[in-house]
N, C-alpha and C. Protein backbone atom coordinates (compact mmCIF):
# COMPACT_ATOMS: atom_id res chain seq x y z
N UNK A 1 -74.96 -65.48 -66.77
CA UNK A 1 -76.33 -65.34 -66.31
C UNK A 1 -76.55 -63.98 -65.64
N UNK A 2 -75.35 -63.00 -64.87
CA UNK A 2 -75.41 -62.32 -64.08
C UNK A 2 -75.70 -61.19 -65.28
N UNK A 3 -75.00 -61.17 -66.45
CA UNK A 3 -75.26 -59.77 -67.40
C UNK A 3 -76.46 -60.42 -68.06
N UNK A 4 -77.14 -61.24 -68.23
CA UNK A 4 -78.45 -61.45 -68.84
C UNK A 4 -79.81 -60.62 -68.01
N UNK A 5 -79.40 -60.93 -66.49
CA UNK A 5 -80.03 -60.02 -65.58
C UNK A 5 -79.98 -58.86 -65.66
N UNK A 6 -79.10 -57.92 -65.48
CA UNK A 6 -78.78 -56.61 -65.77
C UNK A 6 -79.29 -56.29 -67.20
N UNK A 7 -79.07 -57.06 -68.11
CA UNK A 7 -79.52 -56.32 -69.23
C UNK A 7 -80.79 -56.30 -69.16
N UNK A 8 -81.41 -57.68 -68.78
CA UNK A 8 -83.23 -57.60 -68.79
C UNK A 8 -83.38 -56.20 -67.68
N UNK A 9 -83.20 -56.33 -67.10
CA UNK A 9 -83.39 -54.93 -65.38
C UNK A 9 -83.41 -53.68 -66.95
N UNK A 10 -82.50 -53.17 -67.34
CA UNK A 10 -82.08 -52.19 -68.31
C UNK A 10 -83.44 -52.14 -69.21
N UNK A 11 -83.08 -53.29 -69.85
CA UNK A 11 -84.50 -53.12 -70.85
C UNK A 11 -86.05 -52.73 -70.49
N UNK A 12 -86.13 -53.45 -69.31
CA UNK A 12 -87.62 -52.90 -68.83
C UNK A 12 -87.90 -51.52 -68.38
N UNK A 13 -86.46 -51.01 -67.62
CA UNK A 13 -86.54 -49.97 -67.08
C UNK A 13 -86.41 -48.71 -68.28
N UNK A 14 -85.66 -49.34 -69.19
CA UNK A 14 -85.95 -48.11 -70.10
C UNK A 14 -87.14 -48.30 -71.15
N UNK A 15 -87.74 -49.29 -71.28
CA UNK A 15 -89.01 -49.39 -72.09
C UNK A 15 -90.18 -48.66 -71.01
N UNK A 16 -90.18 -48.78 -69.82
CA UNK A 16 -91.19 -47.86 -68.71
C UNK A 16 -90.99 -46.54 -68.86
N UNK A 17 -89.68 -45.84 -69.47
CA UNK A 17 -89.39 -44.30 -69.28
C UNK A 17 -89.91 -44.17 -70.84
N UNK A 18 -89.93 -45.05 -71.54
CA UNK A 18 -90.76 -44.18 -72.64
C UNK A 18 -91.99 -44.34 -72.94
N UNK A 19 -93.05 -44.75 -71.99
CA UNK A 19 -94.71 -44.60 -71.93
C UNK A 19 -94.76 -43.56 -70.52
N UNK A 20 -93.95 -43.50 -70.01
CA UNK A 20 -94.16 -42.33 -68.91
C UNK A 20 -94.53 -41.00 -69.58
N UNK A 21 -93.98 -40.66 -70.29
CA UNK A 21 -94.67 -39.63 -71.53
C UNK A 21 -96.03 -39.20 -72.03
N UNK A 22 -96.99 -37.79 -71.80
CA UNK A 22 -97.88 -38.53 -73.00
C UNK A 22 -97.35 -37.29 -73.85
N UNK A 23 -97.05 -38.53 -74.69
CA UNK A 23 -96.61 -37.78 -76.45
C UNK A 23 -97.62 -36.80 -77.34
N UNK A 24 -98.61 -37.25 -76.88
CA UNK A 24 -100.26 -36.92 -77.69
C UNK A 24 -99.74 -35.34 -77.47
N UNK A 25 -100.08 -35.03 -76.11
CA UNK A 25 -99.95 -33.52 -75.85
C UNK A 25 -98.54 -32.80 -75.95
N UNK A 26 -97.79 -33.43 -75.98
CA UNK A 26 -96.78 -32.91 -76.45
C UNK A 26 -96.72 -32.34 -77.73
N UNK A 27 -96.98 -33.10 -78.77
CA UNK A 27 -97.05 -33.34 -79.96
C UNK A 27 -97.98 -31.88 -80.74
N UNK A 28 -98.85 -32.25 -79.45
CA UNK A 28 -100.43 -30.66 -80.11
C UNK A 28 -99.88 -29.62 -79.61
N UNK A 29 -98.93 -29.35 -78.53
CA UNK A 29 -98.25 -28.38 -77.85
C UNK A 29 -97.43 -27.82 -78.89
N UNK A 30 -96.87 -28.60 -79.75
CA UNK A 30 -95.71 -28.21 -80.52
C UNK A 30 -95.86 -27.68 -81.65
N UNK A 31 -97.12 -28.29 -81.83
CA UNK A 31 -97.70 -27.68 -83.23
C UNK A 31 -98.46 -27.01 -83.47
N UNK A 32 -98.87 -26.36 -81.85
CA UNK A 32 -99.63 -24.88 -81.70
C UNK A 32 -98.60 -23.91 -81.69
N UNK A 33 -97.57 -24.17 -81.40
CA UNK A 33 -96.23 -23.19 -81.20
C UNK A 33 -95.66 -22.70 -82.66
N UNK A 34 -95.76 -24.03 -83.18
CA UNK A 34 -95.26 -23.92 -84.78
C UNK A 34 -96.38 -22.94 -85.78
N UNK A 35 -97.61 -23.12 -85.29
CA UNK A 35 -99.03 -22.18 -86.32
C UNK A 35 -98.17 -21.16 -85.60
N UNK A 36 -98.36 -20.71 -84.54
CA UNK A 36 -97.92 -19.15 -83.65
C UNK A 36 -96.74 -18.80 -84.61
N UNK A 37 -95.71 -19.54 -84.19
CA UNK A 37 -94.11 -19.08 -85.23
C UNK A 37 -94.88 -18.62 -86.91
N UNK A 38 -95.90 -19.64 -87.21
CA UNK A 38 -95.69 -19.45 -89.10
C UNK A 38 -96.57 -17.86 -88.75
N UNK A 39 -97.06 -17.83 -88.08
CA UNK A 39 -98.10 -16.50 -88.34
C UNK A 39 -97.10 -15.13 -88.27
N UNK A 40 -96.24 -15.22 -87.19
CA UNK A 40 -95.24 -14.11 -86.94
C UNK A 40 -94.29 -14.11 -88.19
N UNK A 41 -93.76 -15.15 -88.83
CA UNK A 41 -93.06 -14.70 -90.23
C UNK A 41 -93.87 -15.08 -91.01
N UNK A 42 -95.11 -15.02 -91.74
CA UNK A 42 -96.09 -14.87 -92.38
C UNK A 42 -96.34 -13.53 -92.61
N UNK A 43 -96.53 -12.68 -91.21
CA UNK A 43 -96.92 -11.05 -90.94
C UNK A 43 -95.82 -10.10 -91.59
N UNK A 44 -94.48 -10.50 -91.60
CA UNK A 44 -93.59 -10.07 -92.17
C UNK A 44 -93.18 -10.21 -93.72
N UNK A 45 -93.29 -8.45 -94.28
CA UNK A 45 -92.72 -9.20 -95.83
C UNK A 45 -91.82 -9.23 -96.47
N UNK A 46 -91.41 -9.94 -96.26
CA UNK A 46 -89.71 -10.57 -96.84
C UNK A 46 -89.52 -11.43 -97.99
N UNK A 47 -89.13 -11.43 -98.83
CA UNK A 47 -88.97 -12.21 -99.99
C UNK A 47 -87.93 -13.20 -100.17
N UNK A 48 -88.24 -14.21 -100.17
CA UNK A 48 -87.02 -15.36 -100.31
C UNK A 48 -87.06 -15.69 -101.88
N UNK A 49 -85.63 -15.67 -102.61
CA UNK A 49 -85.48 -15.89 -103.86
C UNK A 49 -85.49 -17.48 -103.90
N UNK A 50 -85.42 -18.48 -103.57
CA UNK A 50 -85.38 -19.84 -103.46
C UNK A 50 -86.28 -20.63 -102.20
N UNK A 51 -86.78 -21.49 -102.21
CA UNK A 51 -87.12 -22.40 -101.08
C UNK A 51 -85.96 -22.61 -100.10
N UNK A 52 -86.56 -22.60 -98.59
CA UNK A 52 -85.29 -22.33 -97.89
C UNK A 52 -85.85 -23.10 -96.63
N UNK A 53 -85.39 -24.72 -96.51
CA UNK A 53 -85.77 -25.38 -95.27
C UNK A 53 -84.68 -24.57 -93.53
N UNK A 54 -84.97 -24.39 -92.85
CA UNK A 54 -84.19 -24.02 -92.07
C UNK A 54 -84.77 -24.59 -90.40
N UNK A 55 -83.95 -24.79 -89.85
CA UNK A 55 -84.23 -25.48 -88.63
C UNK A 55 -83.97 -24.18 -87.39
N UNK A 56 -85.05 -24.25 -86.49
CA UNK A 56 -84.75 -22.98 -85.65
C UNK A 56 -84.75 -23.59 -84.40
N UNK A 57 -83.71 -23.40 -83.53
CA UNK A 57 -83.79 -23.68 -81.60
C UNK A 57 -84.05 -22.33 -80.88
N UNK A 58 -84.39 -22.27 -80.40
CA UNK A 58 -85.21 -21.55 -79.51
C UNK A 58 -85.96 -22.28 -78.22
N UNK A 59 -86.39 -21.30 -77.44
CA UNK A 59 -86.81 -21.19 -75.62
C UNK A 59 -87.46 -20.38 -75.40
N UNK A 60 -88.38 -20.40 -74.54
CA UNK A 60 -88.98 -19.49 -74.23
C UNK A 60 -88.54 -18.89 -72.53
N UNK A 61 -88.56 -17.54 -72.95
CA UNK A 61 -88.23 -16.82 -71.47
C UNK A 61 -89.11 -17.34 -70.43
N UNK A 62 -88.79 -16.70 -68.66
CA UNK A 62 -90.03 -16.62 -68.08
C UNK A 62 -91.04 -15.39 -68.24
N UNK A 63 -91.09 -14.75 -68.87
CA UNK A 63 -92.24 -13.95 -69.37
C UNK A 63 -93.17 -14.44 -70.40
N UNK A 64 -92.71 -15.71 -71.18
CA UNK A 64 -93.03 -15.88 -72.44
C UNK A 64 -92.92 -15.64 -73.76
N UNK A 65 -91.83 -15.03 -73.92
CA UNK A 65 -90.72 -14.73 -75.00
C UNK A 65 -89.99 -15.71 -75.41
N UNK A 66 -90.15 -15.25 -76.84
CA UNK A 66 -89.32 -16.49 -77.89
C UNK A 66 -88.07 -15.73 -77.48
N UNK A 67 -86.88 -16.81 -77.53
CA UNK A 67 -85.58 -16.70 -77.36
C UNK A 67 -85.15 -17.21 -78.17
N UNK A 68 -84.68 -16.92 -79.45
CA UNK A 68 -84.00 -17.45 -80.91
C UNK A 68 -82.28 -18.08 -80.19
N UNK A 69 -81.84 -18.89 -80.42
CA UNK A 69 -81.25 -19.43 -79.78
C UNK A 69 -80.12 -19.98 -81.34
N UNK A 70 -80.55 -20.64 -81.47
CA UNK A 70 -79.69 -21.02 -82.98
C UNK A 70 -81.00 -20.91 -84.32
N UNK A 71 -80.77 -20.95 -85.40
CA UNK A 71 -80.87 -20.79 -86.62
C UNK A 71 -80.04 -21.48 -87.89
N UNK A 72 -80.23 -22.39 -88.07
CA UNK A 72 -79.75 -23.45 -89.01
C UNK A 72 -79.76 -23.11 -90.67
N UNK A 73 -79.28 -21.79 -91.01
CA UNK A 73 -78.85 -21.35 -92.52
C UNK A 73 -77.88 -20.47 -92.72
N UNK A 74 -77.74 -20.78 -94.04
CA UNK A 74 -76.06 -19.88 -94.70
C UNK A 74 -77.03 -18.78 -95.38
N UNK A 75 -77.67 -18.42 -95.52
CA UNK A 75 -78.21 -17.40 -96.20
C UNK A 75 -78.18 -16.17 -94.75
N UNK A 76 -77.02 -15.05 -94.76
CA UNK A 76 -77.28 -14.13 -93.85
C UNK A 76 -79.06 -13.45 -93.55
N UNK A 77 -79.32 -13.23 -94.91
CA UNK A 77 -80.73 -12.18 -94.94
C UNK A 77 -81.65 -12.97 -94.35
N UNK A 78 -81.82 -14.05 -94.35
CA UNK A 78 -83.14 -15.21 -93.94
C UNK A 78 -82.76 -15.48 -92.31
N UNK A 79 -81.09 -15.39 -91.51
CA UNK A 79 -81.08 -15.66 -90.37
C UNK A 79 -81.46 -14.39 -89.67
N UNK A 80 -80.84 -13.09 -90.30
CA UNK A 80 -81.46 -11.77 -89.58
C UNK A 80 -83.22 -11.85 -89.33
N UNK A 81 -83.74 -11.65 -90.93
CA UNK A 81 -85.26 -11.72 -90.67
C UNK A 81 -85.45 -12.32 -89.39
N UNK A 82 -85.04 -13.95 -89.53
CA UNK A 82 -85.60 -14.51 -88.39
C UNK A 82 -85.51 -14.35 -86.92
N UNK A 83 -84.29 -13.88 -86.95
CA UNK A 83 -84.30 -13.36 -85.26
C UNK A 83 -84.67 -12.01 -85.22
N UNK A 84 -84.83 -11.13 -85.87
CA UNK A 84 -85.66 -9.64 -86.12
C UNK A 84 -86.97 -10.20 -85.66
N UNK A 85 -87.79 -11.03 -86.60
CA UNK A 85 -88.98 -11.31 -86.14
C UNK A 85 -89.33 -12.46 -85.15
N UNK A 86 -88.82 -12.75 -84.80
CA UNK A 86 -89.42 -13.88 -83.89
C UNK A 86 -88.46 -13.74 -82.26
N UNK A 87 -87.24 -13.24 -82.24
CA UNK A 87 -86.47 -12.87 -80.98
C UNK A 87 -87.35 -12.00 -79.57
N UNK A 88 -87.65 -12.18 -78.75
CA UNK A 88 -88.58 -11.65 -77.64
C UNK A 88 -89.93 -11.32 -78.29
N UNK A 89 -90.60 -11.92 -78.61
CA UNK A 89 -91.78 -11.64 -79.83
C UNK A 89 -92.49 -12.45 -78.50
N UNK A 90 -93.57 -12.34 -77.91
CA UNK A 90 -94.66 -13.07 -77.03
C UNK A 90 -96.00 -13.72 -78.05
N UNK A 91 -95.75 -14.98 -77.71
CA UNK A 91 -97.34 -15.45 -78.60
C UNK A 91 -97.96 -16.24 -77.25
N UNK A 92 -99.21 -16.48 -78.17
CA UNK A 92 -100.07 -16.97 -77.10
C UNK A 92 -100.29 -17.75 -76.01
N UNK A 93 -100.13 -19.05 -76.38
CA UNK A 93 -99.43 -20.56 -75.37
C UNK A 93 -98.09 -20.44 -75.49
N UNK A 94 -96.81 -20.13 -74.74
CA UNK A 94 -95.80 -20.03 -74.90
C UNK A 94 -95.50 -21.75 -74.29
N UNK A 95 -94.99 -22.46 -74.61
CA UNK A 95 -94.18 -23.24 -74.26
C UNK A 95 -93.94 -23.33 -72.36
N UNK A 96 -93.05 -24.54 -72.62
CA UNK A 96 -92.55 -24.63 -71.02
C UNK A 96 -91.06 -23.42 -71.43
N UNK A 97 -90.64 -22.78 -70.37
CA UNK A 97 -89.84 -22.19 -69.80
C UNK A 97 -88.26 -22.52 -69.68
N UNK A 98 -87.23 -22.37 -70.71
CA UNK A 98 -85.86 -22.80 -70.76
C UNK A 98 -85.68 -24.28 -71.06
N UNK A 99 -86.80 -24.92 -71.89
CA UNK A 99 -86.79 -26.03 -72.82
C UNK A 99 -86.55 -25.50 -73.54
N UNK A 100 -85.43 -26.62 -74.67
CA UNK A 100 -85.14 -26.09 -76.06
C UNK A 100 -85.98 -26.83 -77.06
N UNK A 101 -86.66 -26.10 -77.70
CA UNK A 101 -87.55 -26.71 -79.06
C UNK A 101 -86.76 -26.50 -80.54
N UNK A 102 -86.84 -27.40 -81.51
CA UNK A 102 -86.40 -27.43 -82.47
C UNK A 102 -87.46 -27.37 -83.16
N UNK A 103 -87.47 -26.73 -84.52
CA UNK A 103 -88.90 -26.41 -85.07
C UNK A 103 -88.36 -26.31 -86.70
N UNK A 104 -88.34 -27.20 -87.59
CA UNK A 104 -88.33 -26.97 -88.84
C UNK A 104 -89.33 -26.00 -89.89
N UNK A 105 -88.78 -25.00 -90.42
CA UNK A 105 -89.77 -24.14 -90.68
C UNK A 105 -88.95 -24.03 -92.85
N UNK A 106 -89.64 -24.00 -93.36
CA UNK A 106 -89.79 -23.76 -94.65
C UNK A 106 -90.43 -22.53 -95.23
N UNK A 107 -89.44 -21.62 -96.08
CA UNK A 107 -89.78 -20.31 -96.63
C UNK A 107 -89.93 -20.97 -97.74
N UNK A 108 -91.00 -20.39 -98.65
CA UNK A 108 -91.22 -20.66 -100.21
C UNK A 108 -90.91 -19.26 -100.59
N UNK A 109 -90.48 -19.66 -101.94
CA UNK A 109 -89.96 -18.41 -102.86
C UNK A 109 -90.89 -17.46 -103.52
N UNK A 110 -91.46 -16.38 -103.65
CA UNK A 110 -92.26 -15.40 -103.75
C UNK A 110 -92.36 -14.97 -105.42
């Protein structure tokens, strides 16, 4: 009876930490960050011979600088571009400050 308690205590307490959240704005936060990112390698012309899903981590400084952080591809030329263009690059709404964002970004082939 004593771990039936504890587990109910557990369950409620972690079903309360995930409406403590609001997701909504999170969600529009992230995907104003993501238009900002496509526009900065958009501006750049680089040619990708294949479709190329790639996953990017990154932070933003306290100035508001992208901080390329990892880059998720085997293609050397597509990880340079990307930290060439987007590494201390300032856009508009920068993010919160030494959060890490993960941002799936897709090159199409030219």
């Amino acid at each position: 009876m004593r771990k039936f308690k504890i587990l109910a205590l557990a369950l409620v307490i972690g079903t309360t930490s995930l409406f403590a959240t609001n997701a909504e704005n999170l969600a529009d936060g992230k995907k104003e960050i993501r238009t900002q990112i496509e526009s900065l390698v958009q501006a750049a012309d680089f040619k990708v011979e294949r479709d190329v899903t790639v996953n990017i981590t990154f932070t933003f400084s306290s100035d508001g600088e992208i901080v390329v952080l990892k880059v998720d591809c085997k293609d050397c030329k597509v990880l340079d571009f990307l930290r060439k263009n987007l590494n201390y690059k300032k856009i508009e709404n920068p993010g919160v400050a030494n959060k890490l964002y993960t941002i799936p970004l897709k090159l199409k082939a030219t």
